[in-house]
C-alpha atoms as a PDB file:
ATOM      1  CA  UNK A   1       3.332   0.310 -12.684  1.00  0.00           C
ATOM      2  CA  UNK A   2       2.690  -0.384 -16.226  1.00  0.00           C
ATOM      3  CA  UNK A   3       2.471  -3.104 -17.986  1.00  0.00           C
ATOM      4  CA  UNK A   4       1.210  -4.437 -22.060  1.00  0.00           C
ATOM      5  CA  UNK A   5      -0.555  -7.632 -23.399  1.00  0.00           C
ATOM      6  CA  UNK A   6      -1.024  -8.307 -26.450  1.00  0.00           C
ATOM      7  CA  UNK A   7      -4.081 -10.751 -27.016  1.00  0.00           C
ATOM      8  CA  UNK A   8      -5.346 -13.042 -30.593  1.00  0.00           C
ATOM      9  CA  UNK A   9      -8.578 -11.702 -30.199  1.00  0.00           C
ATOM     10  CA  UNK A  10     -10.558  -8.663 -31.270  1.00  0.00           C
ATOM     11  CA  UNK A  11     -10.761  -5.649 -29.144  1.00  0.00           C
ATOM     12  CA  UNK A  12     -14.788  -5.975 -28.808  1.00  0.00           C
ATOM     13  CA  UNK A  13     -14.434  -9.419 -27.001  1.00  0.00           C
ATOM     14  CA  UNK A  14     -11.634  -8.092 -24.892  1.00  0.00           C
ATOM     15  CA  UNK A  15     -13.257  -4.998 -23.433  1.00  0.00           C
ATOM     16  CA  UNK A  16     -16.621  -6.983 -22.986  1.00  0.00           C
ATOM     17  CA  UNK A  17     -14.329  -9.201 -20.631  1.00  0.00           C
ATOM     18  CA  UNK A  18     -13.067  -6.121 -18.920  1.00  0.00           C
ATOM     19  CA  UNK A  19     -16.511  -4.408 -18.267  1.00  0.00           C
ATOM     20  CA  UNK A  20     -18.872  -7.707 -18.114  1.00  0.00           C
ATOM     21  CA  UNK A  21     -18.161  -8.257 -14.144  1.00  0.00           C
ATOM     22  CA  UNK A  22     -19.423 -11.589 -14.763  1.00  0.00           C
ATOM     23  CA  UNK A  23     -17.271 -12.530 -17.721  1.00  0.00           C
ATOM     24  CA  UNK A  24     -13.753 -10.660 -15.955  1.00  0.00           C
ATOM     25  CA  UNK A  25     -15.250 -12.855 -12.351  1.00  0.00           C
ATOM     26  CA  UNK A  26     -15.091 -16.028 -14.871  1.00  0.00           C
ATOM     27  CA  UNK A  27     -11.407 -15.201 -16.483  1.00  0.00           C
ATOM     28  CA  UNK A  28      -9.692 -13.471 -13.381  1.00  0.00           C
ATOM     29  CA  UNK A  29      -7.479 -16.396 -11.441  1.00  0.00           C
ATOM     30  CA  UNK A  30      -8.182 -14.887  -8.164  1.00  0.00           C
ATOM     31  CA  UNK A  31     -12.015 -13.570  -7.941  1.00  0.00           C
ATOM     32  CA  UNK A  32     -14.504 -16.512  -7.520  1.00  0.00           C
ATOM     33  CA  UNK A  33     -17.554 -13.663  -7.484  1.00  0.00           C
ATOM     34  CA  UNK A  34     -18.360 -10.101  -8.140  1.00  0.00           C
ATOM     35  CA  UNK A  35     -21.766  -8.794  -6.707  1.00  0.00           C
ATOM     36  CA  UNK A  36     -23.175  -5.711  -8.598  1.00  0.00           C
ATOM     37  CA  UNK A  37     -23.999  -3.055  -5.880  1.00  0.00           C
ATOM     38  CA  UNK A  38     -24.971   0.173  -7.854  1.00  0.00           C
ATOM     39  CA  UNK A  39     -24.342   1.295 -11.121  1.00  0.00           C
ATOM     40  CA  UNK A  40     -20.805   0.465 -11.965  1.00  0.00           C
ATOM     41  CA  UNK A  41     -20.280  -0.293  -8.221  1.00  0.00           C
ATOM     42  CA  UNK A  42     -19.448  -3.853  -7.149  1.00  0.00           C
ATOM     43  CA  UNK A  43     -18.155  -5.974  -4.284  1.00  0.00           C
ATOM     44  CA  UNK A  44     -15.734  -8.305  -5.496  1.00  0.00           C
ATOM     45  CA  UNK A  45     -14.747 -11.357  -3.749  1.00  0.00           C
ATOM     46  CA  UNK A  46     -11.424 -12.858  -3.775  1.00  0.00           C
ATOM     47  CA  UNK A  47      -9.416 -15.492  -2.326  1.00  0.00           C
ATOM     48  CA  UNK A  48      -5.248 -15.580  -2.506  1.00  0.00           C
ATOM     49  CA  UNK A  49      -2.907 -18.366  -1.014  1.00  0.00           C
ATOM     50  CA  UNK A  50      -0.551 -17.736   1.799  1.00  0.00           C
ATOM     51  CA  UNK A  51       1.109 -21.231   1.344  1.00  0.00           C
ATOM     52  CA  UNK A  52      -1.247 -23.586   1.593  1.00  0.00           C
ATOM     53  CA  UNK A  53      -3.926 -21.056   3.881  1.00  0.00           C
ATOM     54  CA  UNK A  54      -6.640 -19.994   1.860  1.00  0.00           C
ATOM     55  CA  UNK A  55      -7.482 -15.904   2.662  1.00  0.00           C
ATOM     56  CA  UNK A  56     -10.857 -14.845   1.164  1.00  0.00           C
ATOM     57  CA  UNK A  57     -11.829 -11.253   1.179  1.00  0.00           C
ATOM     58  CA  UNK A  58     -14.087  -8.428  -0.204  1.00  0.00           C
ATOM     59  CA  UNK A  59     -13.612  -5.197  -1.381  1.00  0.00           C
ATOM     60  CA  UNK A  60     -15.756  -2.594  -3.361  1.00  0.00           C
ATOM     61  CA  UNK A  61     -15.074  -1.328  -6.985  1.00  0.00           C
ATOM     62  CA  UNK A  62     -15.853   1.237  -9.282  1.00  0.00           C
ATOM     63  CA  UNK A  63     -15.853   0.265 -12.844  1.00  0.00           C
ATOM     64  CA  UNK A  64     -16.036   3.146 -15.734  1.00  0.00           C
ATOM     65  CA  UNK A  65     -15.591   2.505 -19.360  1.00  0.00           C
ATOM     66  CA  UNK A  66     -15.634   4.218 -22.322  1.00  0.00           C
ATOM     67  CA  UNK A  67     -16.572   1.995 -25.232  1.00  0.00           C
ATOM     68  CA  UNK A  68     -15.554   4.902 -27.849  1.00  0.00           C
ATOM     69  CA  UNK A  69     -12.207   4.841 -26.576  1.00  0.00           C
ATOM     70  CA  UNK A  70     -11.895   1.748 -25.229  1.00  0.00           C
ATOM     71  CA  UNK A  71     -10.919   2.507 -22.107  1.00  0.00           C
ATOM     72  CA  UNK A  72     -11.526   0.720 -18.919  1.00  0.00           C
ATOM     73  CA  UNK A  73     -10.946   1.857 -15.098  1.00  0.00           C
ATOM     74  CA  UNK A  74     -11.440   0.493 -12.051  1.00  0.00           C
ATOM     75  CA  UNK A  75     -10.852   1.984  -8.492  1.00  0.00           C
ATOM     76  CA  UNK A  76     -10.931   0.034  -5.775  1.00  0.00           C
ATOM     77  CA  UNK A  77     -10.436   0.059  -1.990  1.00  0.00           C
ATOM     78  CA  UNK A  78      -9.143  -3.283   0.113  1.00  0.00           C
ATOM     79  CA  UNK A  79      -8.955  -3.662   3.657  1.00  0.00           C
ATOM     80  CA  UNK A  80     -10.002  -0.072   3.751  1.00  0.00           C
ATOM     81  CA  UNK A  81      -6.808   1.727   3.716  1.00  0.00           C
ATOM     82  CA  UNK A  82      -5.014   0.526   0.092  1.00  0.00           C
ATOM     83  CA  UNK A  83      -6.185   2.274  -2.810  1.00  0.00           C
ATOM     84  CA  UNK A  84      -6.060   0.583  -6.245  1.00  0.00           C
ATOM     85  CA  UNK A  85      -6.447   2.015  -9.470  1.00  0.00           C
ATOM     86  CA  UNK A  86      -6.040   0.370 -13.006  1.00  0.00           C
ATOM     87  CA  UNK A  87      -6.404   1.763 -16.376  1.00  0.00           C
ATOM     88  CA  UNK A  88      -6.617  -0.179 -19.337  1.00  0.00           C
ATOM     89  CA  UNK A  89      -6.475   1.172 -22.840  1.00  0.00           C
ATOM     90  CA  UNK A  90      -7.107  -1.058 -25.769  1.00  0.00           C
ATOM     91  CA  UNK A  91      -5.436  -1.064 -29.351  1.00  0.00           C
ATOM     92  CA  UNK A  92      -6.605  -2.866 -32.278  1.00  0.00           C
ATOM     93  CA  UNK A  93      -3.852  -4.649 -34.040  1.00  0.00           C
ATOM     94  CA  UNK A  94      -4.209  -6.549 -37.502  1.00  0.00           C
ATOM     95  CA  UNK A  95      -5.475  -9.711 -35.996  1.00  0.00           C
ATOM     96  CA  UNK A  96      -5.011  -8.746 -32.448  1.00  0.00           C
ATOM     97  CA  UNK A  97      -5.066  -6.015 -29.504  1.00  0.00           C
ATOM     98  CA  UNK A  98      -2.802  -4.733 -27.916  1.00  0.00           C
ATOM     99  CA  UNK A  99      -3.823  -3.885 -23.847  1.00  0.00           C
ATOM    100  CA  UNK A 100      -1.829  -1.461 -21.929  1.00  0.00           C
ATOM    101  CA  UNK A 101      -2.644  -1.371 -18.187  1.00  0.00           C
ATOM    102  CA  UNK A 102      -1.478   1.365 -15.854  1.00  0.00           C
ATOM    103  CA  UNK A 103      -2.308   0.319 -11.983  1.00  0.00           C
ATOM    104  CA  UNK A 104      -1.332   2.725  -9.132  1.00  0.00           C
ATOM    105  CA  UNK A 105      -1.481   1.914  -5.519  1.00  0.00           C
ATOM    106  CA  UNK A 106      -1.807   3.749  -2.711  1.00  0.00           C
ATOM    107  CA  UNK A 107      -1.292   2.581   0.810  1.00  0.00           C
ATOM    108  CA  UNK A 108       0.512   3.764   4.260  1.00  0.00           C
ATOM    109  CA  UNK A 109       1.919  -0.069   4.341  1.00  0.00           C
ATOM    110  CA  UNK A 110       4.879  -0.894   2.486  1.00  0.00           C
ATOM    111  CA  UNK A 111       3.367  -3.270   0.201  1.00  0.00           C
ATOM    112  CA  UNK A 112       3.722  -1.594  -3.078  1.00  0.00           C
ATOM    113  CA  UNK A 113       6.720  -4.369  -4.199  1.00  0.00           C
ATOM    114  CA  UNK A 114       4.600  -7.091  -3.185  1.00  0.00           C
ATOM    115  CA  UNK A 115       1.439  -5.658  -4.621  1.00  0.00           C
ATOM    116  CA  UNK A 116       3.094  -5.306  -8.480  1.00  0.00           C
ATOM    117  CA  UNK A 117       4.504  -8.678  -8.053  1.00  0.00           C
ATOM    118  CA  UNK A 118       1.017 -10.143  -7.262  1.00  0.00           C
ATOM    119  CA  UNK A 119      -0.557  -8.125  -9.883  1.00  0.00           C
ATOM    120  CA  UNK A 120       1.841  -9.118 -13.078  1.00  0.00           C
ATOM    121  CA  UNK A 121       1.336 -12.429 -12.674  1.00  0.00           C
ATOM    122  CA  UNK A 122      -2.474 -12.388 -11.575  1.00  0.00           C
ATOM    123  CA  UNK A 123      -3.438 -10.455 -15.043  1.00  0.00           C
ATOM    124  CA  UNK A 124      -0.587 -12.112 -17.117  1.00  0.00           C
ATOM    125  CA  UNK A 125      -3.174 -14.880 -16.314  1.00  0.00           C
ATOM    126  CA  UNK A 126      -6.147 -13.242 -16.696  1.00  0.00           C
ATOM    127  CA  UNK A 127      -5.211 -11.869 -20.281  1.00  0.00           C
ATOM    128  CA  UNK A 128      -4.512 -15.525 -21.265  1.00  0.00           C
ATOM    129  CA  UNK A 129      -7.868 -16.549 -19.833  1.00  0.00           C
ATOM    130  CA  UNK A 130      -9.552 -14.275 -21.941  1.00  0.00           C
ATOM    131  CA  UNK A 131      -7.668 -15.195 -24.745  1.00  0.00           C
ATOM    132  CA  UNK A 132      -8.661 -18.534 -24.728  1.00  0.00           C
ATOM    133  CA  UNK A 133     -12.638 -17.855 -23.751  1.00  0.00           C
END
């Protein structure tokens, strides 16, 4: 799945937001805490809504970034058996940037549909959190 942003802010604030764990914990609509495990290795915690149910979970997550190209990814496994990956590449525009954000998933479930449904709205949100931080 792919999908683009495009942000009012400068590509330095952005992809400090992206690679500060603390900063994406504080912008992300969904994460409420990421603990730092290892270098560029994290457990992230998360709680979703199934109705009205709260569901909190954890999952581990590599985070590499390349601050010459601006490039961001993060590979992560939840529940064990679905395997996440997102790549973000940052653009600089004349008083913006432009993010584009390729996310793959891998799982034996058929959950891929309800997975990129999920995902476009969680980051449409976090991109306008960051936006406004």
């Amino acid at each position: 799945m792919k999908l683009s942003f495009r942000i009012r802010r400068d590509i330095d604030h952005i992809f400090d937001y992206l690679t500060d764990m603390q900063k994406f914990a504080s912008a992300h609509p969904v994460i409420t805490r990421i603990a730092k495990t290892a270098d560029g290795n994290y457990l992230v915690h998360e709680t979703i809504k199934l109705g009205f149910v709260p569901f909190s979970f954890t999952y581990p997550v590599v985070v590499k970034k390349n601050a010459t190209d601006k490039t961001v990814n993060f590979k992560a496994t939840v529940f064990k058996f679905t395997k996440i990956e997102m790549k973000f590449s940052l653009r600089s525009g004349n008083e913006d940037t432009m993010i584009d954000e390729e996310i793959d998933f891998q799982s034996p479930l058929p959950v891929v549909f309800i997975l990129e449904r999920i995902f476009k709205k969680q980051h449409h949100q976090l991109f306008k959190n960051i936006e406004m931080k």
